[in-house]
PDB file of N, CA and C in Angstrom:
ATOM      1  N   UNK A   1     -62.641  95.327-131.161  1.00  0.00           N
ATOM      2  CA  UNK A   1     -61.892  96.138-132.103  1.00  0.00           C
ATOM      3  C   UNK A   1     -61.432  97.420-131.410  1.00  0.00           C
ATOM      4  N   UNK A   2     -60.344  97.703-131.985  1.00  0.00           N
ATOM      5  CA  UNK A   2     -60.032  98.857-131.115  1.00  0.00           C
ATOM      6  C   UNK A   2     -59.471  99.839-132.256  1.00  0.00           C
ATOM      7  N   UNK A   3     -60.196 101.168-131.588  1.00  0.00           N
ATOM      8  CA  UNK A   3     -60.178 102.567-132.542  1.00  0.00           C
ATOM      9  C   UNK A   3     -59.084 103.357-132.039  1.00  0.00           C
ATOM     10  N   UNK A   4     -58.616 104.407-132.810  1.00  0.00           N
ATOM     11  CA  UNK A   4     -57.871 104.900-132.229  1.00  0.00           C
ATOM     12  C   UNK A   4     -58.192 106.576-132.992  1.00  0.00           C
ATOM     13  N   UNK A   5     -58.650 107.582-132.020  1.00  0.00           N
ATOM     14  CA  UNK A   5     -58.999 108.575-132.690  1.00  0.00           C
ATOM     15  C   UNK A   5     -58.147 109.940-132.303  1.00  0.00           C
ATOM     16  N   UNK A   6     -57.320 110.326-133.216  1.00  0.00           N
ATOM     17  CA  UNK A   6     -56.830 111.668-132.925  1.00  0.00           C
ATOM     18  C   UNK A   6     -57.019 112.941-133.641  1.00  0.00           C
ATOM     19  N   UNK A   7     -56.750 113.959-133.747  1.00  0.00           N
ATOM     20  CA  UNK A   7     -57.072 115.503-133.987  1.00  0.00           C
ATOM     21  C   UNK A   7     -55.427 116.141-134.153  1.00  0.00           C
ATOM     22  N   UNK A   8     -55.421 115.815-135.204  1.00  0.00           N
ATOM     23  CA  UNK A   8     -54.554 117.162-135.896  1.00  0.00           C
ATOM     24  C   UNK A   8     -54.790 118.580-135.356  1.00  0.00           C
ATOM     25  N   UNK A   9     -53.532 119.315-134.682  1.00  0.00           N
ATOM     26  CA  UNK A   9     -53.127 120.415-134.435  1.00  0.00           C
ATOM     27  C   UNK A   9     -53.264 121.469-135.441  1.00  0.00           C
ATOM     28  N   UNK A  10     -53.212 122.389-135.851  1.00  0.00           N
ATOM     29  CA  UNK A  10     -52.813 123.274-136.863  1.00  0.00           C
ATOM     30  C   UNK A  10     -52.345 124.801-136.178  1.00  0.00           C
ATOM     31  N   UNK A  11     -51.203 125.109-136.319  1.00  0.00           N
ATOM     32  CA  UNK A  11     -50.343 126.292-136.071  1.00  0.00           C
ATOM     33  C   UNK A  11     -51.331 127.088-136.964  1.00  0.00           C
ATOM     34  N   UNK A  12     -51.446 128.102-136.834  1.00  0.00           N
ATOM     35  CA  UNK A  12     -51.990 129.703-136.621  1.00  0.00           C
ATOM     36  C   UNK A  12     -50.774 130.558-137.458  1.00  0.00           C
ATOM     37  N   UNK A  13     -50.554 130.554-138.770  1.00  0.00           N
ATOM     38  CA  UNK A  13     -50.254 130.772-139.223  1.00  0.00           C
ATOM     39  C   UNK A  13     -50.097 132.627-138.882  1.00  0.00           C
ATOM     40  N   UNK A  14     -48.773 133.581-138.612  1.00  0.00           N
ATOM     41  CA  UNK A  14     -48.984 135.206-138.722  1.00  0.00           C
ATOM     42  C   UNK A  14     -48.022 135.901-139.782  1.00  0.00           C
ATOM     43  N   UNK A  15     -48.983 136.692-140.644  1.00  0.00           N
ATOM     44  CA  UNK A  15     -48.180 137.375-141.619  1.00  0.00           C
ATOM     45  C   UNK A  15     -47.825 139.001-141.124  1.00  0.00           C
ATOM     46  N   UNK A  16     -46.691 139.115-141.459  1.00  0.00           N
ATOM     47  CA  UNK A  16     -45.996 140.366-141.375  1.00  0.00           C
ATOM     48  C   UNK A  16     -45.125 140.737-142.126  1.00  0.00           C
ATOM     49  N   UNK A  17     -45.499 141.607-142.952  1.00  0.00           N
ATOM     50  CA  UNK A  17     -44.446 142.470-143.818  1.00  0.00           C
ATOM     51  C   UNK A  17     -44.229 141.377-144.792  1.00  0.00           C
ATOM     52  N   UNK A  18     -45.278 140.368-144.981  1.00  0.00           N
ATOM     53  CA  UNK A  18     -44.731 139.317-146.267  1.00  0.00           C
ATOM     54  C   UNK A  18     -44.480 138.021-145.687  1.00  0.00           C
ATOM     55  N   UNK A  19     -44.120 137.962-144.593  1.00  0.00           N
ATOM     56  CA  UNK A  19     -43.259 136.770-143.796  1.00  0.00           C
ATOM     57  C   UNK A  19     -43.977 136.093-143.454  1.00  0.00           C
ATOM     58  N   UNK A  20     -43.858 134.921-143.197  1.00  0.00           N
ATOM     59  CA  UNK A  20     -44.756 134.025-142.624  1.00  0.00           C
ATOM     60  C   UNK A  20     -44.037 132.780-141.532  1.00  0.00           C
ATOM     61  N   UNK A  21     -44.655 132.962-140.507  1.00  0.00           N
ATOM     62  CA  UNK A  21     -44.371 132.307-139.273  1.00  0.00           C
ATOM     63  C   UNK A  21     -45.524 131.624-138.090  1.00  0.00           C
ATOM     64  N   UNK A  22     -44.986 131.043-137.469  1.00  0.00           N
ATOM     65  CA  UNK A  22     -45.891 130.287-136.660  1.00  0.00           C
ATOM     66  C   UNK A  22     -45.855 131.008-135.319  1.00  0.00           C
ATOM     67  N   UNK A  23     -46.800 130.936-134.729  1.00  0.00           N
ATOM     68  CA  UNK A  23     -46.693 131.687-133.496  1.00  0.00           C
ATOM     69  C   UNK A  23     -46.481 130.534-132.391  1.00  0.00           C
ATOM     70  N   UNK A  24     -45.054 131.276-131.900  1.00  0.00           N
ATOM     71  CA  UNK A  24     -44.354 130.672-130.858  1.00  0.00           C
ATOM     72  C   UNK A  24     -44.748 131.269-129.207  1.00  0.00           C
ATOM     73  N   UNK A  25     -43.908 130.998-128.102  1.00  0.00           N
ATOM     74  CA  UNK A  25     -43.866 131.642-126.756  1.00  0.00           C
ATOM     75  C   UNK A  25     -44.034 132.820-126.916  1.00  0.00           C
ATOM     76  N   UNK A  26     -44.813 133.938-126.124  1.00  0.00           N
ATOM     77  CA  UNK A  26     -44.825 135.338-125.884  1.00  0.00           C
ATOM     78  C   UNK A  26     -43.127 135.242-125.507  1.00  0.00           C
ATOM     79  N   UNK A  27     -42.784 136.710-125.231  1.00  0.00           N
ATOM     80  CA  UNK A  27     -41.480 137.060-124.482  1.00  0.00           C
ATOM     81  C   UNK A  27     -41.476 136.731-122.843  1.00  0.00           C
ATOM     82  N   UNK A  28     -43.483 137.433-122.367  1.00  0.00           N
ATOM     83  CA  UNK A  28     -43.064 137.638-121.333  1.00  0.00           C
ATOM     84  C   UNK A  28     -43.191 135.734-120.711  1.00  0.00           C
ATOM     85  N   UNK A  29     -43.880 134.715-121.459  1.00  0.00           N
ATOM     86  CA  UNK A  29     -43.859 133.137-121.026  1.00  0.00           C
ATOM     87  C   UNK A  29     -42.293 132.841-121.302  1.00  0.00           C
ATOM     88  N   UNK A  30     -41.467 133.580-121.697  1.00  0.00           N
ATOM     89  CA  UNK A  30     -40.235 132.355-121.826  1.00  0.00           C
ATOM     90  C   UNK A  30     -39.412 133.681-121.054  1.00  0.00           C
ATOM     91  N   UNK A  31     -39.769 134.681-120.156  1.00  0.00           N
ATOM     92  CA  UNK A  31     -39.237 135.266-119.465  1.00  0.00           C
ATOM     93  C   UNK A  31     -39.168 134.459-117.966  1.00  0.00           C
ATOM     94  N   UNK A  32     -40.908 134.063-117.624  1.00  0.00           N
ATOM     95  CA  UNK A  32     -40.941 133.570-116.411  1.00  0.00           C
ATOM     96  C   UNK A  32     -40.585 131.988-116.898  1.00  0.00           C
ATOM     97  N   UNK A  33     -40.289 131.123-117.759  1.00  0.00           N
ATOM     98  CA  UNK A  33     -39.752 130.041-117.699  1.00  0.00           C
ATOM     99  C   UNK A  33     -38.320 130.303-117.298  1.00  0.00           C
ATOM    100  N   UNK A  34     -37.324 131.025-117.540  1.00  0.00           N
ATOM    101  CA  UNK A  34     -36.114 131.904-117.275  1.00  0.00           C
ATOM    102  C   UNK A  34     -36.277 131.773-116.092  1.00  0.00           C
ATOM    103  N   UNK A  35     -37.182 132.830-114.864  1.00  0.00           N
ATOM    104  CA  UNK A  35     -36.943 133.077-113.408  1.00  0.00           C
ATOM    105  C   UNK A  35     -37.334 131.716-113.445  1.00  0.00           C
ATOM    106  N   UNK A  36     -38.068 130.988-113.304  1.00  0.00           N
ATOM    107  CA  UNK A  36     -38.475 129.736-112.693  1.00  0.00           C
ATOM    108  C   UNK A  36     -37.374 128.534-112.835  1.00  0.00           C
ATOM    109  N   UNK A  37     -36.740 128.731-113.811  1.00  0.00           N
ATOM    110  CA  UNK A  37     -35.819 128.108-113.991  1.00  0.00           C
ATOM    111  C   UNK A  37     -34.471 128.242-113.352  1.00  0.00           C
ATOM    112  N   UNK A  38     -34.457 129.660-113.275  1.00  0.00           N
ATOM    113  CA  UNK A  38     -33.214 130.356-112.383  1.00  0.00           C
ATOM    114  C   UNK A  38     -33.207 129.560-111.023  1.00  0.00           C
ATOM    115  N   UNK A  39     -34.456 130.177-110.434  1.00  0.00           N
ATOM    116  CA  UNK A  39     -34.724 129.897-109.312  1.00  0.00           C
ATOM    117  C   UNK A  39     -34.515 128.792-108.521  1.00  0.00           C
ATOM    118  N   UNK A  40     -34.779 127.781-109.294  1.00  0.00           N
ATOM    119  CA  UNK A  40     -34.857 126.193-109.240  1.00  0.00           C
ATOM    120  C   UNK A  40     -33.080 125.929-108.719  1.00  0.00           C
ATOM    121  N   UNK A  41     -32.637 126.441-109.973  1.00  0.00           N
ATOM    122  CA  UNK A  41     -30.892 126.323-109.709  1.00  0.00           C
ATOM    123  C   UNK A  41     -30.304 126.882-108.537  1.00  0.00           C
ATOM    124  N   UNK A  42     -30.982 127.896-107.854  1.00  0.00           N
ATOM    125  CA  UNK A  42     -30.559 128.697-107.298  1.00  0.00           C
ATOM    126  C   UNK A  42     -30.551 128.274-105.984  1.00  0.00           C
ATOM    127  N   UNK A  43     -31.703 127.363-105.672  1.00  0.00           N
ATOM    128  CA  UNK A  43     -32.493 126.815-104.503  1.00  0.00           C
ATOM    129  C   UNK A  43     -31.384 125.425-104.674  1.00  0.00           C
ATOM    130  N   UNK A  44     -31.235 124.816-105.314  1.00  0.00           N
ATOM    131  CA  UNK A  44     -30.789 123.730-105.782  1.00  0.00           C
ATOM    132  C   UNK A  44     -29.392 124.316-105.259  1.00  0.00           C
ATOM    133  N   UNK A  45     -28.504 124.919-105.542  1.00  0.00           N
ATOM    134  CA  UNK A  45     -27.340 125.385-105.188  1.00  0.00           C
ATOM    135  C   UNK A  45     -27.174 125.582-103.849  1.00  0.00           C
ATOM    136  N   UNK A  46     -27.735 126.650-103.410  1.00  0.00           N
ATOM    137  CA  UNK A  46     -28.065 127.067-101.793  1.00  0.00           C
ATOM    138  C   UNK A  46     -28.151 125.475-101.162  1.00  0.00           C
ATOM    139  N   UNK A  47     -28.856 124.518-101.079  1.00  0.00           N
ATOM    140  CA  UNK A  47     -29.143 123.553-101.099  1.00  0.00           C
ATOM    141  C   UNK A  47     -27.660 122.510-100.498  1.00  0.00           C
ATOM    142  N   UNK A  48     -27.316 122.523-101.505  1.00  0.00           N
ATOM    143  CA  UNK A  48     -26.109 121.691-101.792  1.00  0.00           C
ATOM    144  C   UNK A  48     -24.838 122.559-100.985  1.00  0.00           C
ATOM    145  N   UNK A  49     -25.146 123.367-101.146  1.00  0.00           N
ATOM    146  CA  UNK A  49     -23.472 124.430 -99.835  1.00  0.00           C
ATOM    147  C   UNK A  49     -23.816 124.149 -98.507  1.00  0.00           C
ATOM    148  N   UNK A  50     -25.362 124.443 -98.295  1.00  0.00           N
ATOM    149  CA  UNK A  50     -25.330 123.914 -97.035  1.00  0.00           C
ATOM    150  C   UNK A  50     -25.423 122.188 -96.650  1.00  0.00           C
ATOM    151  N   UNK A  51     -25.663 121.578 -97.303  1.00  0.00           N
ATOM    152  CA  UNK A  51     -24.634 120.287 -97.208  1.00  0.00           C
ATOM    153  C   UNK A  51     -23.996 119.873 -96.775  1.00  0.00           C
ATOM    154  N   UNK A  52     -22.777 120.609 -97.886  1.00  0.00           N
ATOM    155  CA  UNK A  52     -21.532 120.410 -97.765  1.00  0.00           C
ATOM    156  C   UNK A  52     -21.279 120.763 -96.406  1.00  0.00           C
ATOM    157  N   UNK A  53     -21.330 122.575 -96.263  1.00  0.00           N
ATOM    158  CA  UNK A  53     -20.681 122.904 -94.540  1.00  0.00           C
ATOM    159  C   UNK A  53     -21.257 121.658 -93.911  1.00  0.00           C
ATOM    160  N   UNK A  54     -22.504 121.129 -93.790  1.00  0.00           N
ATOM    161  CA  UNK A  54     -22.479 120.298 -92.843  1.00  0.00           C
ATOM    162  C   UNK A  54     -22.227 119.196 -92.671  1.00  0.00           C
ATOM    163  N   UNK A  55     -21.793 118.632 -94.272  1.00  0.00           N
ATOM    164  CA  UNK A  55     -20.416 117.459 -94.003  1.00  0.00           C
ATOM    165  C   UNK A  55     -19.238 117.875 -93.298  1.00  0.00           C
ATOM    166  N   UNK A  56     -18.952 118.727 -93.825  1.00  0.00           N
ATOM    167  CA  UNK A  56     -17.269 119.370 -93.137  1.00  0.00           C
ATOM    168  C   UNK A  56     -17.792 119.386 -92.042  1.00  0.00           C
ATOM    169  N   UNK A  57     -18.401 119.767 -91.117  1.00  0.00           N
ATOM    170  CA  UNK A  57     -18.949 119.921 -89.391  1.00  0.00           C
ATOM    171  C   UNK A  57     -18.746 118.804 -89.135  1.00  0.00           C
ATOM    172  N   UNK A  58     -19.573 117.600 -89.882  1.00  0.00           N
ATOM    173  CA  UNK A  58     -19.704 116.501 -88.829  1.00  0.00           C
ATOM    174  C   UNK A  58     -18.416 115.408 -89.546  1.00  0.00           C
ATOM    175  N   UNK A  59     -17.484 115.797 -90.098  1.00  0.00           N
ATOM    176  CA  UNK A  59     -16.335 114.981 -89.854  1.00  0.00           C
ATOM    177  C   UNK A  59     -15.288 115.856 -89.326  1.00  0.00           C
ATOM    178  N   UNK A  60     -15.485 117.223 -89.203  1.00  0.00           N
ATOM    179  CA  UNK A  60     -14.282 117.796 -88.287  1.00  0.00           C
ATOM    180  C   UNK A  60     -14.740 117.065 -86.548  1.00  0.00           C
ATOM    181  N   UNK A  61     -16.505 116.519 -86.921  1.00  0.00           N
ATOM    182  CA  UNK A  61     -16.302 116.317 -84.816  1.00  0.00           C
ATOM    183  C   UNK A  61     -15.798 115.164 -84.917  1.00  0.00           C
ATOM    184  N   UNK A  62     -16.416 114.188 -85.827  1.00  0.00           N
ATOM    185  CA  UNK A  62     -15.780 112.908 -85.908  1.00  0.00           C
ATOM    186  C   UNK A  62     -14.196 112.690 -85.643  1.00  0.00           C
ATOM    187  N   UNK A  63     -13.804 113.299 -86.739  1.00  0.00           N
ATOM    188  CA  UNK A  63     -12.111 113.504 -86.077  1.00  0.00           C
ATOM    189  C   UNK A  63     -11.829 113.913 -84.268  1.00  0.00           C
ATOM    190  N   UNK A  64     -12.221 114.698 -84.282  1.00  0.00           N
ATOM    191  CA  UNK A  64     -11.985 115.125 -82.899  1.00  0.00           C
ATOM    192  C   UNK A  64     -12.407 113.997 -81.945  1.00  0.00           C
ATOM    193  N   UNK A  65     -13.798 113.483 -82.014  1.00  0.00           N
ATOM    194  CA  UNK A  65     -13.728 112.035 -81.127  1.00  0.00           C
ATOM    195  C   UNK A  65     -12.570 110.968 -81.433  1.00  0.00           C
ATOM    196  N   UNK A  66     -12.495 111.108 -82.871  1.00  0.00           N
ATOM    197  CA  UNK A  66     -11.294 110.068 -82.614  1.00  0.00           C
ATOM    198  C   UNK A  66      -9.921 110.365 -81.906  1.00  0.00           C
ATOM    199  N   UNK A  67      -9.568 111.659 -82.115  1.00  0.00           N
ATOM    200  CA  UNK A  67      -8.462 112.070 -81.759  1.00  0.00           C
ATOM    201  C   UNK A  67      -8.960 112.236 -79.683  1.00  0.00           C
ATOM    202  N   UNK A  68      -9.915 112.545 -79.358  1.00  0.00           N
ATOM    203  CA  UNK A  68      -9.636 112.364 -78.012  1.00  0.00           C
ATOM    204  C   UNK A  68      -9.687 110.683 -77.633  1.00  0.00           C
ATOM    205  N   UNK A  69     -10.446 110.274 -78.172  1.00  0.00           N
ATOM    206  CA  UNK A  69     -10.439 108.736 -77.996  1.00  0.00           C
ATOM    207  C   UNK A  69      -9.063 108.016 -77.880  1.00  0.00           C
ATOM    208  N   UNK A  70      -8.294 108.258 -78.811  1.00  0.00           N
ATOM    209  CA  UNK A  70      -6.598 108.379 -79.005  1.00  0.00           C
ATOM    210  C   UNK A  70      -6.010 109.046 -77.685  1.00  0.00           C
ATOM    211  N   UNK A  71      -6.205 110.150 -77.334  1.00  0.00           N
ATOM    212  CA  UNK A  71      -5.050 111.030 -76.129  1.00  0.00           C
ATOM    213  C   UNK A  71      -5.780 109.692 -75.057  1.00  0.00           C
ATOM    214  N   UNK A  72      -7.357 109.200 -74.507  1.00  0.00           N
ATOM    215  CA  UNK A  72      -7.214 108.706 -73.619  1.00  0.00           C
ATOM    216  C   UNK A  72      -6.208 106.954 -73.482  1.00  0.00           C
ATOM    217  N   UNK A  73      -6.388 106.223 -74.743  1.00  0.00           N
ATOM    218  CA  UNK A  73      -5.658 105.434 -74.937  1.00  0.00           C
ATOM    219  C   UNK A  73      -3.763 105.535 -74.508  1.00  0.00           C
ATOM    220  N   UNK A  74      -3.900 106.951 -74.831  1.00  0.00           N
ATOM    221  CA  UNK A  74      -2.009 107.153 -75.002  1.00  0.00           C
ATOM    222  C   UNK A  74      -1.939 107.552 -73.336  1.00  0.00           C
ATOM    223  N   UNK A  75      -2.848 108.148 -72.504  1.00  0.00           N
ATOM    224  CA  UNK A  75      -2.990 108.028 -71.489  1.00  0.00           C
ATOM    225  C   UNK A  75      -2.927 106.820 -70.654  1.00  0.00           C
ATOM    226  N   UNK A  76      -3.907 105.773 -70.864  1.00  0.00           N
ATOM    227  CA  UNK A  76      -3.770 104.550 -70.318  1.00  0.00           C
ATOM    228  C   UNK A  76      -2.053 103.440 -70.453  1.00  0.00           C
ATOM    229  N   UNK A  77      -1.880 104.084 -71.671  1.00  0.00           N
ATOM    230  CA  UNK A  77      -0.154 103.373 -72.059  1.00  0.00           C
ATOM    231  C   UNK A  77       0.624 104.058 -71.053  1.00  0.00           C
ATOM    232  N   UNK A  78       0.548 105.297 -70.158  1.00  0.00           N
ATOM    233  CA  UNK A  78       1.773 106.190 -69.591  1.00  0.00           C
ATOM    234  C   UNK A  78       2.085 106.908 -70.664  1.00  0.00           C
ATOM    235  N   UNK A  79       2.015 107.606 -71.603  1.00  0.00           N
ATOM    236  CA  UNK A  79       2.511 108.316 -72.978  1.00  0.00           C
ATOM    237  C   UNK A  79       1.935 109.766 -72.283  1.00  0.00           C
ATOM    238  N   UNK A  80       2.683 110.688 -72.990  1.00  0.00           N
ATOM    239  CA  UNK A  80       2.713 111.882 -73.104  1.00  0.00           C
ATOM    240  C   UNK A  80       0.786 112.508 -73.812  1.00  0.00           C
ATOM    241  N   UNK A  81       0.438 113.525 -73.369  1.00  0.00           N
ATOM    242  CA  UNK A  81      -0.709 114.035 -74.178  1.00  0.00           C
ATOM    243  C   UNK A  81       0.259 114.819 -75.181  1.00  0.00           C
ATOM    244  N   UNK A  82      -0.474 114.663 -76.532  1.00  0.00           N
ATOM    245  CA  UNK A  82      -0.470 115.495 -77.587  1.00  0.00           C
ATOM    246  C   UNK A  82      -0.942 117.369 -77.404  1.00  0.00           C
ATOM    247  N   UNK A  83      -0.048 117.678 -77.268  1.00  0.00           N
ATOM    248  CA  UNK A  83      -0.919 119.246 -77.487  1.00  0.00           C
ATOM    249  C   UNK A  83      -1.814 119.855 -78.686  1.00  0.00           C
ATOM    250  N   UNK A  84      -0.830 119.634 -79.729  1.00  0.00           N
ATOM    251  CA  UNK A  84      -1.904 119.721 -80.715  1.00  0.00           C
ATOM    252  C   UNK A  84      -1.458 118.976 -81.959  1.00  0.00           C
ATOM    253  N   UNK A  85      -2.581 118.602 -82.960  1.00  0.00           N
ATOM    254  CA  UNK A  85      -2.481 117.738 -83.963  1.00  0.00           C
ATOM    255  C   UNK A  85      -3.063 118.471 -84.936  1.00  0.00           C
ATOM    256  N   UNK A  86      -2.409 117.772 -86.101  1.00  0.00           N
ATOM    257  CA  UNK A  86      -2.583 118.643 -87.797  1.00  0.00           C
ATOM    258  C   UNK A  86      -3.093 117.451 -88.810  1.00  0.00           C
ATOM    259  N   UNK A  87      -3.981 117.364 -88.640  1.00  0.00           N
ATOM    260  CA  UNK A  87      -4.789 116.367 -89.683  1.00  0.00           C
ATOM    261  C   UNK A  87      -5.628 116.795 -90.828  1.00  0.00           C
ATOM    262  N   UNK A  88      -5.318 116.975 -92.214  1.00  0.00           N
ATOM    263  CA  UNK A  88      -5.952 117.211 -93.258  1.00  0.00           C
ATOM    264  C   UNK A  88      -5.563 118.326 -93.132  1.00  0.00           C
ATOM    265  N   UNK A  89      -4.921 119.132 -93.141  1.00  0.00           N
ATOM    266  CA  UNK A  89      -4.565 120.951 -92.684  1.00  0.00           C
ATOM    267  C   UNK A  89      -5.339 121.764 -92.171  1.00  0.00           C
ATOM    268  N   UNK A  90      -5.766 120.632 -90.777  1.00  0.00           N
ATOM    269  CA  UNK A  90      -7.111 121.597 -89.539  1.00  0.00           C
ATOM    270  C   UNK A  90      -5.806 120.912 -88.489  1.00  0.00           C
ATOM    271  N   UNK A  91      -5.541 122.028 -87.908  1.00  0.00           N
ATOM    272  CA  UNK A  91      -5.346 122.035 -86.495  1.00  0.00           C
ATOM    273  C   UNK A  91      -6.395 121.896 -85.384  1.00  0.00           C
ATOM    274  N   UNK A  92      -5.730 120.606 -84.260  1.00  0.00           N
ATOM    275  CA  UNK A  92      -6.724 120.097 -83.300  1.00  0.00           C
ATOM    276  C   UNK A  92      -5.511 120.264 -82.148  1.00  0.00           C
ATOM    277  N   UNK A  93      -6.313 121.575 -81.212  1.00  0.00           N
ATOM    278  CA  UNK A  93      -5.589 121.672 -79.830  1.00  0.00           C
ATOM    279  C   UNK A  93      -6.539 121.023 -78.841  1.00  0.00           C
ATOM    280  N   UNK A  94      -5.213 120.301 -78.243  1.00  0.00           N
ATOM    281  CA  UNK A  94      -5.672 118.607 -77.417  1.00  0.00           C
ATOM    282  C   UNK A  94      -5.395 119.400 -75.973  1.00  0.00           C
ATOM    283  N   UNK A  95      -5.961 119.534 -74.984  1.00  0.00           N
ATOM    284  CA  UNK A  95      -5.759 119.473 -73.185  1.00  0.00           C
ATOM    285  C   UNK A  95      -6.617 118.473 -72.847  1.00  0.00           C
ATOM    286  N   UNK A  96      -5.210 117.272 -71.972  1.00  0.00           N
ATOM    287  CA  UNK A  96      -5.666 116.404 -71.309  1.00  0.00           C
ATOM    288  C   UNK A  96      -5.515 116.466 -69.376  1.00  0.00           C
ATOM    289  N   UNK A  97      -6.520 116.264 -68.780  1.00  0.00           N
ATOM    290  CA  UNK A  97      -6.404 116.114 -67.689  1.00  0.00           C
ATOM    291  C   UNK A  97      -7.198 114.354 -67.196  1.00  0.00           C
ATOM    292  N   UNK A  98      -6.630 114.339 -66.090  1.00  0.00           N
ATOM    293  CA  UNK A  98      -6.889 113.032 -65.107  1.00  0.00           C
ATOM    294  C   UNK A  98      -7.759 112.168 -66.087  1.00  0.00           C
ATOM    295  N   UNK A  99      -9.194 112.865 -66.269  1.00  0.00           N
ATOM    296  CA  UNK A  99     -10.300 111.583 -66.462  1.00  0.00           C
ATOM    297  C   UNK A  99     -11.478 112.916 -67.702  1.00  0.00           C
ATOM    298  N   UNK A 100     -10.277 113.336 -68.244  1.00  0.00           N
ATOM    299  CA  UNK A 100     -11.154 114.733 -69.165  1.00  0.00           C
ATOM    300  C   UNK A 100     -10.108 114.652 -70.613  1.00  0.00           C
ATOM    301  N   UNK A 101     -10.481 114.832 -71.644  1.00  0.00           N
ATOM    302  CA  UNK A 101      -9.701 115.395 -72.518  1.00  0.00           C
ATOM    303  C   UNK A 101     -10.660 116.375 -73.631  1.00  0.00           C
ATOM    304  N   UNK A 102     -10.071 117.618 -73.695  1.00  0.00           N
ATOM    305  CA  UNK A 102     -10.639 118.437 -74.365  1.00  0.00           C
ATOM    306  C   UNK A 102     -10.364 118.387 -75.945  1.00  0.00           C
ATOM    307  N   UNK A 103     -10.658 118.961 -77.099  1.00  0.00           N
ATOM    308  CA  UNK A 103     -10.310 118.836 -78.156  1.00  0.00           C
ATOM    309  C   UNK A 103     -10.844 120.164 -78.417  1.00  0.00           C
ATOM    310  N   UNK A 104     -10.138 121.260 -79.004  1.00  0.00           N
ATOM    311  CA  UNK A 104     -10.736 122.336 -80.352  1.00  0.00           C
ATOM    312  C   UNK A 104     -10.187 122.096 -81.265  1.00  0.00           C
ATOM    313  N   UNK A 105     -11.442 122.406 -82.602  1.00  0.00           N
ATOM    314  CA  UNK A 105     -11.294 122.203 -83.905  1.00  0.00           C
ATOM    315  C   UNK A 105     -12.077 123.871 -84.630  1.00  0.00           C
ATOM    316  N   UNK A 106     -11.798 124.008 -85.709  1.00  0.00           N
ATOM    317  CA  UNK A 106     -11.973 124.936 -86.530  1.00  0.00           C
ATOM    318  C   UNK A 106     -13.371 125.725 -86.340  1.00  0.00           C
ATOM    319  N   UNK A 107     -14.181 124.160 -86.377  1.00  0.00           N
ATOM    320  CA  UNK A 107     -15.694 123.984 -86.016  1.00  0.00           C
ATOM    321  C   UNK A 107     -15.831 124.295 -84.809  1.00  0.00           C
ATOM    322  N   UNK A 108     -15.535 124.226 -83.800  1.00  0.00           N
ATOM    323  CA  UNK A 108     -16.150 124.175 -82.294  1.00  0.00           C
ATOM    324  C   UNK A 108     -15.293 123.067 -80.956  1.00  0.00           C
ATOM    325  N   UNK A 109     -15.737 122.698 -80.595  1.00  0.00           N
ATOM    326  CA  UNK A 109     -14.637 121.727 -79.099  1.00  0.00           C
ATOM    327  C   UNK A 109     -15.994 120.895 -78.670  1.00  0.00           C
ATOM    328  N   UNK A 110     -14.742 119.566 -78.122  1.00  0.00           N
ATOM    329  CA  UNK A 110     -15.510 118.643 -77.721  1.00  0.00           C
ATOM    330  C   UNK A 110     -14.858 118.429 -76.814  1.00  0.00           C
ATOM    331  N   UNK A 111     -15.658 117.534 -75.774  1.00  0.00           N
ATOM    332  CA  UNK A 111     -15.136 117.415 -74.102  1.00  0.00           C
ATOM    333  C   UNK A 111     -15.457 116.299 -74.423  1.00  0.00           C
ATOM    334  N   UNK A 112     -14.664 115.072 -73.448  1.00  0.00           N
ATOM    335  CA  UNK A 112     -14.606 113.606 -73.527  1.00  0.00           C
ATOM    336  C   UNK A 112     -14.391 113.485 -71.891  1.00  0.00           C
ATOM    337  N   UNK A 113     -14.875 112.710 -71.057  1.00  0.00           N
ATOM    338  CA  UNK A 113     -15.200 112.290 -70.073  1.00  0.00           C
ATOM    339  C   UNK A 113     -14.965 111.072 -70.180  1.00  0.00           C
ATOM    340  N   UNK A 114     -14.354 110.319 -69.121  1.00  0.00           N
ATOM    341  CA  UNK A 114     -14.406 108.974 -68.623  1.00  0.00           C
ATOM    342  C   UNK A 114     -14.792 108.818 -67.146  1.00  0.00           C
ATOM    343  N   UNK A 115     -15.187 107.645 -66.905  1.00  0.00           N
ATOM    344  CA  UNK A 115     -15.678 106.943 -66.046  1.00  0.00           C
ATOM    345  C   UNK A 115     -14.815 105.394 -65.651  1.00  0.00           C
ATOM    346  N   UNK A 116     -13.720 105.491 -64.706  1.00  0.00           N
ATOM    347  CA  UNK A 116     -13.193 103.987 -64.898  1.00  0.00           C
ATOM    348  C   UNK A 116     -13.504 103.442 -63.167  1.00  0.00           C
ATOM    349  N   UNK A 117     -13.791 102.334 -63.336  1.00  0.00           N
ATOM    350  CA  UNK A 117     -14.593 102.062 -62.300  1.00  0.00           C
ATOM    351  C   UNK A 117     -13.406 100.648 -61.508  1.00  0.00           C
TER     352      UNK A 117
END
C-alpha cells in the first residue's frame, strides 16, 4: 500500500493599519535576485560579442586563404596578380611574388608559400 503524506504550508498572515497581507520577498532578496540576474545577462552578453569578433576573425582568414589560394592558381594559368580584392565590403590587398603570395585583411595578413618540386 502506498501512503502519501504531506504538510500544508500556512502564510503568516501581517496586519497593518487594518490591512491584511501575506508576507512576501524582503526588498533587499529581490534586490540581489535583480544583480544576480543582471549579471548573468551581462556575462551572457560579453560572452556572445566575443564570439562573434571571433567568427568575423576566422572567416576574414578563411577568405584570405582562399583568395591567396586563387592569386597562386591565376599564377600557374600565366594571368595577371590581383592587387586588391573587395569581398563582402573588406578590402584584401594581394602582393604576389615567384613562389609567395601575401594577403592583408582588416584582421591581420597571411603569407602563403609554395613548394613546387
Amino acid at each position: 500500500m502506498i501512503s502519501i503524506r504531506y504538510k500544508l504550508i500556512r502564510y503568516k498572515l501581517i496586519r497593518y493599519k487594518g490591512i491584511q497581507y501575506k508576507k512576501g520577498a524582503s526588498p533587499f532578496a529581490v534586490l540581489l535576485t535583480l544583480a544576480l540576474f543582471s549579471s548573468v545577462v551581462l556575462g551572457i552578453s560579453a560572452w556572445t560579442a566575443a564570439q562573434q569578433r571571433e567568427g568575423v576573425l576566422i572567416y576574414q582568414r578563411y577568405q584570405a586563404v582562399l583568395l591567396a589560394q586563387n592569386q597562386f592558381a591565376r599564377q600557374r594559368l600565366g594571368l595577371d596578380c590581383q592587387n586588391s580584392i573587395e569581398q563582402n565590403q573588406l578590402l584584401f590587398r594581394v602582393s604576389c611574388q615567384s613562389k609567395q603570395v601575401k594577403v592583408r585583411f582588416p584582421a591581420g595578413e597571411l603569407t602563403l608559400n609554395i613548394e613546387t618540386e
